[in-house]
Protein backbone atom coordinates (compact mmCIF):
# COMPACT_ATOMS: atom_id res chain seq x y z
CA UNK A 1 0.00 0.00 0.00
CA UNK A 2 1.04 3.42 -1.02
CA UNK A 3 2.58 5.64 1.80
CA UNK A 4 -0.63 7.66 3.39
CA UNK A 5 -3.10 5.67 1.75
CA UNK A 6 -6.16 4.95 3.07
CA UNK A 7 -6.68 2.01 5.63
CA UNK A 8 -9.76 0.68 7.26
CA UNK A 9 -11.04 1.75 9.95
CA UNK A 10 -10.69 5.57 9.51
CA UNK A 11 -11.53 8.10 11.74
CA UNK A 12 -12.80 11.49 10.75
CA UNK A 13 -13.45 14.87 11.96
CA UNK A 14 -15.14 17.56 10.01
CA UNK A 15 -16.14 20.97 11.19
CA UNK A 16 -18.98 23.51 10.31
CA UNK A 17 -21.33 20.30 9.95
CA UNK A 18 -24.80 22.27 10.92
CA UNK A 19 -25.39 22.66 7.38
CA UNK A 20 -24.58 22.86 3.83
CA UNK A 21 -21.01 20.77 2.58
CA UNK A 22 -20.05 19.78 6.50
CA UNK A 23 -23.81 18.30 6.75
CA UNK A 24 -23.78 16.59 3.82
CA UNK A 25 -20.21 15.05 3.85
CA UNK A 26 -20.86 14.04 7.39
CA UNK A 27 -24.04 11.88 6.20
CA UNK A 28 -21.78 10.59 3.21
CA UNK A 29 -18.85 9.57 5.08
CA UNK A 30 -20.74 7.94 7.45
CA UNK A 31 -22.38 5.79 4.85
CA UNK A 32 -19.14 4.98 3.38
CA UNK A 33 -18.26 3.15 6.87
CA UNK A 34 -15.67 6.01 8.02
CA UNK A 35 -16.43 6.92 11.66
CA UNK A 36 -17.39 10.53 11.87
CA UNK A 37 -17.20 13.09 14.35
CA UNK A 38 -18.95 15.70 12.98
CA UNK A 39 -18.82 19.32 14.83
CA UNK A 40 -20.52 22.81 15.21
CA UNK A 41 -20.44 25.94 17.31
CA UNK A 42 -23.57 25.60 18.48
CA UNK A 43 -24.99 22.58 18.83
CA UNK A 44 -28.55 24.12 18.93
CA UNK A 45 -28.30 24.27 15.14
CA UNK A 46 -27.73 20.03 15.40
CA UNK A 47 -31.58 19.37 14.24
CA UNK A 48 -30.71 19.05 10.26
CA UNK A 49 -27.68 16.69 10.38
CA UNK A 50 -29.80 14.54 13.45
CA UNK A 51 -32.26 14.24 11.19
CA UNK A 52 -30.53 14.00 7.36
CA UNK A 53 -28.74 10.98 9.36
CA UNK A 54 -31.86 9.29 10.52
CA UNK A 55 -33.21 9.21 6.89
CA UNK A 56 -30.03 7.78 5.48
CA UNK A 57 -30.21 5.01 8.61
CA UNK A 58 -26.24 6.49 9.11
CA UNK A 59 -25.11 7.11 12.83
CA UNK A 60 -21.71 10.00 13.82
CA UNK A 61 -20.80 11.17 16.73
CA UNK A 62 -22.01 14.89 17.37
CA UNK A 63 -19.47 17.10 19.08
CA UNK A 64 -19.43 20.38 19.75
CA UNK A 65 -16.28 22.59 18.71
CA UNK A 66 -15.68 25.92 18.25
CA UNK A 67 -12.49 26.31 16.06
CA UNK A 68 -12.26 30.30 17.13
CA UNK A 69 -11.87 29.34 20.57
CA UNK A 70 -8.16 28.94 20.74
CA UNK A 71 -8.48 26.43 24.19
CA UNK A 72 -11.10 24.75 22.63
CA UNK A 73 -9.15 24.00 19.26
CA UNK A 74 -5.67 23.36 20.86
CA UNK A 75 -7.64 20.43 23.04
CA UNK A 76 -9.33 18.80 19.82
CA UNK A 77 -6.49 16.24 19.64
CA UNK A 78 -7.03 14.83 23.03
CA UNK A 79 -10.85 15.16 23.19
CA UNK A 80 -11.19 13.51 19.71
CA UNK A 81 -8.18 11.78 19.01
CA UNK A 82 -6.77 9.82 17.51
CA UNK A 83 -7.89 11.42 13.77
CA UNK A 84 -6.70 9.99 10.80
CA UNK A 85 -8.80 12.37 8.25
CA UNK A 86 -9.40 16.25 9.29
CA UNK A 87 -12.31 17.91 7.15
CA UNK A 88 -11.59 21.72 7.52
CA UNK A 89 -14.89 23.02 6.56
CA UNK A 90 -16.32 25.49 8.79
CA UNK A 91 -16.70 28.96 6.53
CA UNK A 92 -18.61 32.44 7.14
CA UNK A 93 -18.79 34.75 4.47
CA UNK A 94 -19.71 38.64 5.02
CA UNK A 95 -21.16 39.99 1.95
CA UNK A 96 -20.27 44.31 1.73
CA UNK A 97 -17.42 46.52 -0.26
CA UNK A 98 -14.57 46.61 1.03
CA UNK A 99 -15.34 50.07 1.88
CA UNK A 100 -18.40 49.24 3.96
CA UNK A 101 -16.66 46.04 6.06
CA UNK A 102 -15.87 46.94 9.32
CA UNK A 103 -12.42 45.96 10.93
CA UNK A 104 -14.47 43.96 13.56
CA UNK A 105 -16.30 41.99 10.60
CA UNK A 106 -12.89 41.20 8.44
CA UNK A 107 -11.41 39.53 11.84
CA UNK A 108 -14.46 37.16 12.26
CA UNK A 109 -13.91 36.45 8.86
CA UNK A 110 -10.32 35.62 9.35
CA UNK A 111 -10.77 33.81 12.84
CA UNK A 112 -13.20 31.38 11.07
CA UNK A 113 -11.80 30.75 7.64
CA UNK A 114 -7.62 31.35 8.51
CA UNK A 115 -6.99 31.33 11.95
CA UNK A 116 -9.11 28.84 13.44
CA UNK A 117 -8.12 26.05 10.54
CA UNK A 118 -4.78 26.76 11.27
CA UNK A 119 -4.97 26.04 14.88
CA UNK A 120 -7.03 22.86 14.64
CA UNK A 121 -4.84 21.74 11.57
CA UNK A 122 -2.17 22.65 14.20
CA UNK A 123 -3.60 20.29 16.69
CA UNK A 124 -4.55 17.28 15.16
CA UNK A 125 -1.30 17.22 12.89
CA UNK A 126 0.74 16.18 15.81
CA UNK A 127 -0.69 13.10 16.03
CA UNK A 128 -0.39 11.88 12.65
CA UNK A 129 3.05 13.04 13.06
CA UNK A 130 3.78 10.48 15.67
CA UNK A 131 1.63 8.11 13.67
CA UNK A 132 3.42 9.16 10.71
CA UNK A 133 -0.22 9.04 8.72
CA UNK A 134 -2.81 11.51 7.90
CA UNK A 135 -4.91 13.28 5.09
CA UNK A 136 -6.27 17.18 5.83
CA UNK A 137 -8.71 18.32 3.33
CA UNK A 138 -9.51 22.20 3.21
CA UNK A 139 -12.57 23.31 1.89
CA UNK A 140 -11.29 26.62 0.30
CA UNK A 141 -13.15 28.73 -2.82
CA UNK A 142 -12.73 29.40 -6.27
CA UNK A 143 -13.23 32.88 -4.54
CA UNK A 144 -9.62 32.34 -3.13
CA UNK A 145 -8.39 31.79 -7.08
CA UNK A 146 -9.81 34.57 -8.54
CA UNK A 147 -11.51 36.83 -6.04
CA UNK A 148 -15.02 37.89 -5.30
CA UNK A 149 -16.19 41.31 -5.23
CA UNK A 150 -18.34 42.42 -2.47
CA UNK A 151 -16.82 39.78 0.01
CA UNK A 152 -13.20 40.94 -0.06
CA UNK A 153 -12.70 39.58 3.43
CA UNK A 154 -13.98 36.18 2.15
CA UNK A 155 -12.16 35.89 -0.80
CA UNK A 156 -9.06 37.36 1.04
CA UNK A 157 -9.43 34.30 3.57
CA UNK A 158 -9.70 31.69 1.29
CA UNK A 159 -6.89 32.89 -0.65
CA UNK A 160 -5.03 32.85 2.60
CA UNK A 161 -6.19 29.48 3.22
CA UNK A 162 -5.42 28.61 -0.22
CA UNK A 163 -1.67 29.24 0.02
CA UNK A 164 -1.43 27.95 3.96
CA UNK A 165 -2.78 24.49 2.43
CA UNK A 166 -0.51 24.70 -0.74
CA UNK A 167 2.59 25.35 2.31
CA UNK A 168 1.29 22.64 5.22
CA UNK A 169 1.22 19.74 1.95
CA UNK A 170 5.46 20.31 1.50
CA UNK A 171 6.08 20.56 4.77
CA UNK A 172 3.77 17.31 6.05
CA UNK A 173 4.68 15.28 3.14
CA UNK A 174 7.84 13.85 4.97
CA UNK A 175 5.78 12.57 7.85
CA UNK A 176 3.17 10.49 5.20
CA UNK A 177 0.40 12.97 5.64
CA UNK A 178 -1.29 14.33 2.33
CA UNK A 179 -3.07 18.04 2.18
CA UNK A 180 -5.37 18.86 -0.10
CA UNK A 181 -7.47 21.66 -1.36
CA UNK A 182 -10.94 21.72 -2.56
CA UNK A 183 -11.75 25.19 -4.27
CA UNK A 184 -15.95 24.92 -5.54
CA UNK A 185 -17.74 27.64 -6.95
CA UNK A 186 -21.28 28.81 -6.38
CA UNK A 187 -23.20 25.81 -4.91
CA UNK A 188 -26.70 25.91 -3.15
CA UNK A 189 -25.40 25.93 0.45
CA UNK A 190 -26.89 27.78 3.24
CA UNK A 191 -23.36 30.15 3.14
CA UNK A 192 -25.15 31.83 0.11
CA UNK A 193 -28.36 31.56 1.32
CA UNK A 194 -29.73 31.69 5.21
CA UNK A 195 -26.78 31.57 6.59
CA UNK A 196 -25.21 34.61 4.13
CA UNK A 197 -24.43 38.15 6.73
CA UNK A 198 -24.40 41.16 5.76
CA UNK A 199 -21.96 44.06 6.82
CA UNK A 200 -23.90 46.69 9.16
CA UNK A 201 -22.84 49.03 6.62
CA UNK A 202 -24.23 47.40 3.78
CA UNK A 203 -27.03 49.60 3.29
CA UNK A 204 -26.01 53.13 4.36
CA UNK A 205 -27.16 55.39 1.91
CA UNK A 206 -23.91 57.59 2.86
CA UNK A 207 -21.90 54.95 1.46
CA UNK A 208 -20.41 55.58 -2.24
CA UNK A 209 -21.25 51.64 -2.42
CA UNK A 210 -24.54 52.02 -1.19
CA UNK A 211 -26.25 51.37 -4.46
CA UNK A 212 -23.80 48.74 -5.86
CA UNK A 213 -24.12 47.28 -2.99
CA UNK A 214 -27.82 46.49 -3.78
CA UNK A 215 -27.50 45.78 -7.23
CA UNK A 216 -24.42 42.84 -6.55
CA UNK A 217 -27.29 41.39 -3.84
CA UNK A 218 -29.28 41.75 -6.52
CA UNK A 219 -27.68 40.09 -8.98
CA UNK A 220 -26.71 37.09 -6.86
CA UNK A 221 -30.38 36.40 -6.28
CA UNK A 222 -31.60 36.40 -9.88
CA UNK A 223 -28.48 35.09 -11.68
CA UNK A 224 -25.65 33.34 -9.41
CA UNK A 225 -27.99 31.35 -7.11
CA UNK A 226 -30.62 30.02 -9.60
CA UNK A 227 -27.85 28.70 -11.25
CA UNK A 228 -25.35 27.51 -8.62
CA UNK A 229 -24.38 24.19 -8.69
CA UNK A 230 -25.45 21.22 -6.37
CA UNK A 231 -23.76 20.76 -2.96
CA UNK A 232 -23.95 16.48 -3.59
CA UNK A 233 -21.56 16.56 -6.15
CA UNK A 234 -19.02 18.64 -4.06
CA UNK A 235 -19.95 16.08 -1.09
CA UNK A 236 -19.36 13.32 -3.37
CA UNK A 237 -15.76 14.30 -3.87
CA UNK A 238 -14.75 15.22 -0.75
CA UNK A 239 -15.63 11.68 -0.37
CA UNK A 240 -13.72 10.52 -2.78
CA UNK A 241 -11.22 12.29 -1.65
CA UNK A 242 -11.16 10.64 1.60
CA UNK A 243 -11.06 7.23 0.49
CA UNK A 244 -8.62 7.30 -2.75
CA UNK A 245 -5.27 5.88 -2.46
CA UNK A 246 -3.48 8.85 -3.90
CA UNK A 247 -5.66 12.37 -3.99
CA UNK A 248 -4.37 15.54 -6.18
CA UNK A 249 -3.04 18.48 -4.15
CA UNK A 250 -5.97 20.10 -4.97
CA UNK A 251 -9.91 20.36 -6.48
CA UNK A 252 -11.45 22.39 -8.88
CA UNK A 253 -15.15 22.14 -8.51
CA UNK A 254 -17.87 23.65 -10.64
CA UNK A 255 -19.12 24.72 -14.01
CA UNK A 256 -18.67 28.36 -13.17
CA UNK A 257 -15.29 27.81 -11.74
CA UNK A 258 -14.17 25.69 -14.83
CA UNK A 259 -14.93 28.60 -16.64
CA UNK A 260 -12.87 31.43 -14.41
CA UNK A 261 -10.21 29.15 -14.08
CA UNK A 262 -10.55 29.08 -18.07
CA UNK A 263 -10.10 32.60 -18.49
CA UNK A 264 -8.00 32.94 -16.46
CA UNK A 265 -5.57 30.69 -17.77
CA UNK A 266 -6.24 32.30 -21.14
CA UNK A 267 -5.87 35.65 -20.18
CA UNK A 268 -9.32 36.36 -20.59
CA UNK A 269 -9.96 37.32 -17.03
CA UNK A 270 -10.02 41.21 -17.79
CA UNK A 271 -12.75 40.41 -20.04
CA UNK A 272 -14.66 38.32 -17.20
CA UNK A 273 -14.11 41.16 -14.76
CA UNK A 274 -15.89 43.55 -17.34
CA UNK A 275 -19.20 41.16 -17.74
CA UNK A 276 -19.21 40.87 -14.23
CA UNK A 277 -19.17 44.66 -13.50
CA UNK A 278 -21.45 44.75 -16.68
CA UNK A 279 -24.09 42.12 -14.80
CA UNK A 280 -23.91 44.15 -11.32
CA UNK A 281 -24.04 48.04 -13.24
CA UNK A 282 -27.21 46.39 -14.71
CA UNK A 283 -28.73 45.08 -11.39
CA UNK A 284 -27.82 48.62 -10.10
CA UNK A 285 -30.21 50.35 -12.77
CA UNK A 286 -33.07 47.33 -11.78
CA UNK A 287 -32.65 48.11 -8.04
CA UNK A 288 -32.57 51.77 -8.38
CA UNK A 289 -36.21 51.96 -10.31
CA UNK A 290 -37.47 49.87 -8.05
CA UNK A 291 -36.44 52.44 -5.21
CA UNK A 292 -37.70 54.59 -7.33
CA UNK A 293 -40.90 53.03 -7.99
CA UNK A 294 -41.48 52.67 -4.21
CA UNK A 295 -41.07 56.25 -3.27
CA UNK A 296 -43.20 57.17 -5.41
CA UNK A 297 -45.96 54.81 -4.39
CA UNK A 298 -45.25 56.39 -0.60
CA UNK A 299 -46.05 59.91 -2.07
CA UNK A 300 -49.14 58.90 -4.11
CA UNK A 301 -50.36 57.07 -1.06
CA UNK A 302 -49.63 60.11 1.36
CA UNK A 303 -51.32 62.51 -1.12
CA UNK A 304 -54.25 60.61 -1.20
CA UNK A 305 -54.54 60.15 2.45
CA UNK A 306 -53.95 63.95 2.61
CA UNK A 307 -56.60 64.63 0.33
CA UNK A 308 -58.62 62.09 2.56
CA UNK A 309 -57.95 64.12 5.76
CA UNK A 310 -59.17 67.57 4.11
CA UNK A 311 -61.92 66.33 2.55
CA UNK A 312 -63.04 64.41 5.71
CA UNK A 313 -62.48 67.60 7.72
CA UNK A 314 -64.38 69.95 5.68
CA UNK A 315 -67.37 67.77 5.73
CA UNK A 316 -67.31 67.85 9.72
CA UNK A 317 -67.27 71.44 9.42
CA UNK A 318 -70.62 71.76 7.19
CA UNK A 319 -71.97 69.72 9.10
CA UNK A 320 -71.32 71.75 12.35
């Protein structure tokens, strides 16, 4: 058998498993016979994956773990140990310009997606040291390839996440553990959808970003999401990933990031930049006639309760 291949049993621990990929690759792993431990932050939020495991008759064990918490990542090894696959999953994103994020917001962005994979990586790499096996699979984004307007801080921390796995894979390789990188595009996951944040500055109307703010939300609703892909097949390679004898350093996953990865090898990518900024200018005109369109409901409908007032007022007075 190849040096850090696969044996049975494994043991696994994935993070950010309330919803979306962690959910899903908890319920597939399991299936698979790997023995999960599948954590959260809040283990209030544990309903979906309880019950996504009782329909597929599959059985992990639920921890709670909170990989911003530096005590309570440092201790992962011994609480959970021994872990022969680590799932780095857990992901916020905090949609805004730039402009708009506040410093507050970028850090939370950075504990979750850079710091707090780092320290659990940090953790649980010790022992495979001594054991001298191991496979860590990051869930980064295409976002960390080629950027993502209006969720710098995201992009920014997959990026970093990006190069920290492309570093960890040289310097582990010695010691039989294998690193790898997953990098999907748009997929229906609850990080683009319930579980999306907003920057508290997202809609100040003092803000020069104010309105393109408004028209990238926009645009993400009627365009990106309809058509982002489906989490399974994402799941599906994780997976795969998991259980293959030799894994690629890294994953490319997605239609839309075939494409940008396309261009971008092509040089095309200025011209991808302009549609983009062509798509969101064009939400920008949509969302400003609606805004438009409302006001001037509001002033129709407080003319005509105006009028409503006089009228009703001068009829009190004939009658008096």
């Amino acid at each position: 058998m190849q040096k850090g291949a696969i044996k049975e049993p494994k043991r696994v621990l994935i993070t950010g498993c309330s919803s979306g990929f962690g959910l899903l690759t908890a319920v597939e792993a399991a299936k698979t016979g790997l023995e999960v431990v599948a954590t959260m932050r809040n283990l209030d939020k544990a309903g979906p994956l309880r019950e996504a495991l009782a329909n597929a008759g599959a059985a992990v064990q639920i921890e709670q773990l909170d990989i911003t918490d530096a005590q309570s990542a440092a201790h992962a090894g011994e609480k959970f140990g021994p872990i022969d696959i680590l799932v780095n999953n857990a992901g916020i994103l905090i949609a805004g310009s730039f402009l708009d994020l506040t410093e507050p917001e970028c850090q939370r962005v950075f504990e979750t997606n850079y710091f707090g994979i780092v320290r659990l990586t940090r953790a649980l790499a010790a022992g495979m040291i001594q054991r001298r096996s191991g496979r860590i699979i990051n869930i980064a984004s295409l976002a960390g390839l080629v950027g993502h307007p209006f969720n710098s801080a995201y992009a920014a921390s997959k990026h970093a996440l990006i190069g920290f796995t492309q570093s960890i894979r040289v310097e582990l390789a010695p010691f039989g553990i294998e690193v790898v990188c997953v990098e999907p595009g748009y997929h229906k996951t609850e990080i683009i959808r319930s579980n999306a944040n907003q920057s508290v500055n997202f809609y100040d109307r003092s803000s020069p970003m104010f309105e393109w703010n408004r028209g990238f939300l926009r645009a993400m609703f009627d365009e990106i999401i309809p058509r982002a892909g489906q989490p399974q097949h994402v799941v599906d390679r994780i997976v795969k990933i998991m259980t293959c004898p030799k894994p690629k350093a890294h994953y490319t996953i997605g239609k839309d990031a075939a494409f940008a990865m396309t261009c971008k090898y092509l040089g095309l990518y200025p011209w991808l930049e302009k549609q983009v900024i062509r798509k969101i200018r064009k939400y920008r005109r949509i969302e400003n006639r609606r805004e438009g369109e409302k006001q001037n409901r509001r002033k129709q409908k407080q003319v005509v309760q105006s009028s409503g007032s006089g009228q009703s007022g001068k009829g009190r007075n004939l009658i008096l």
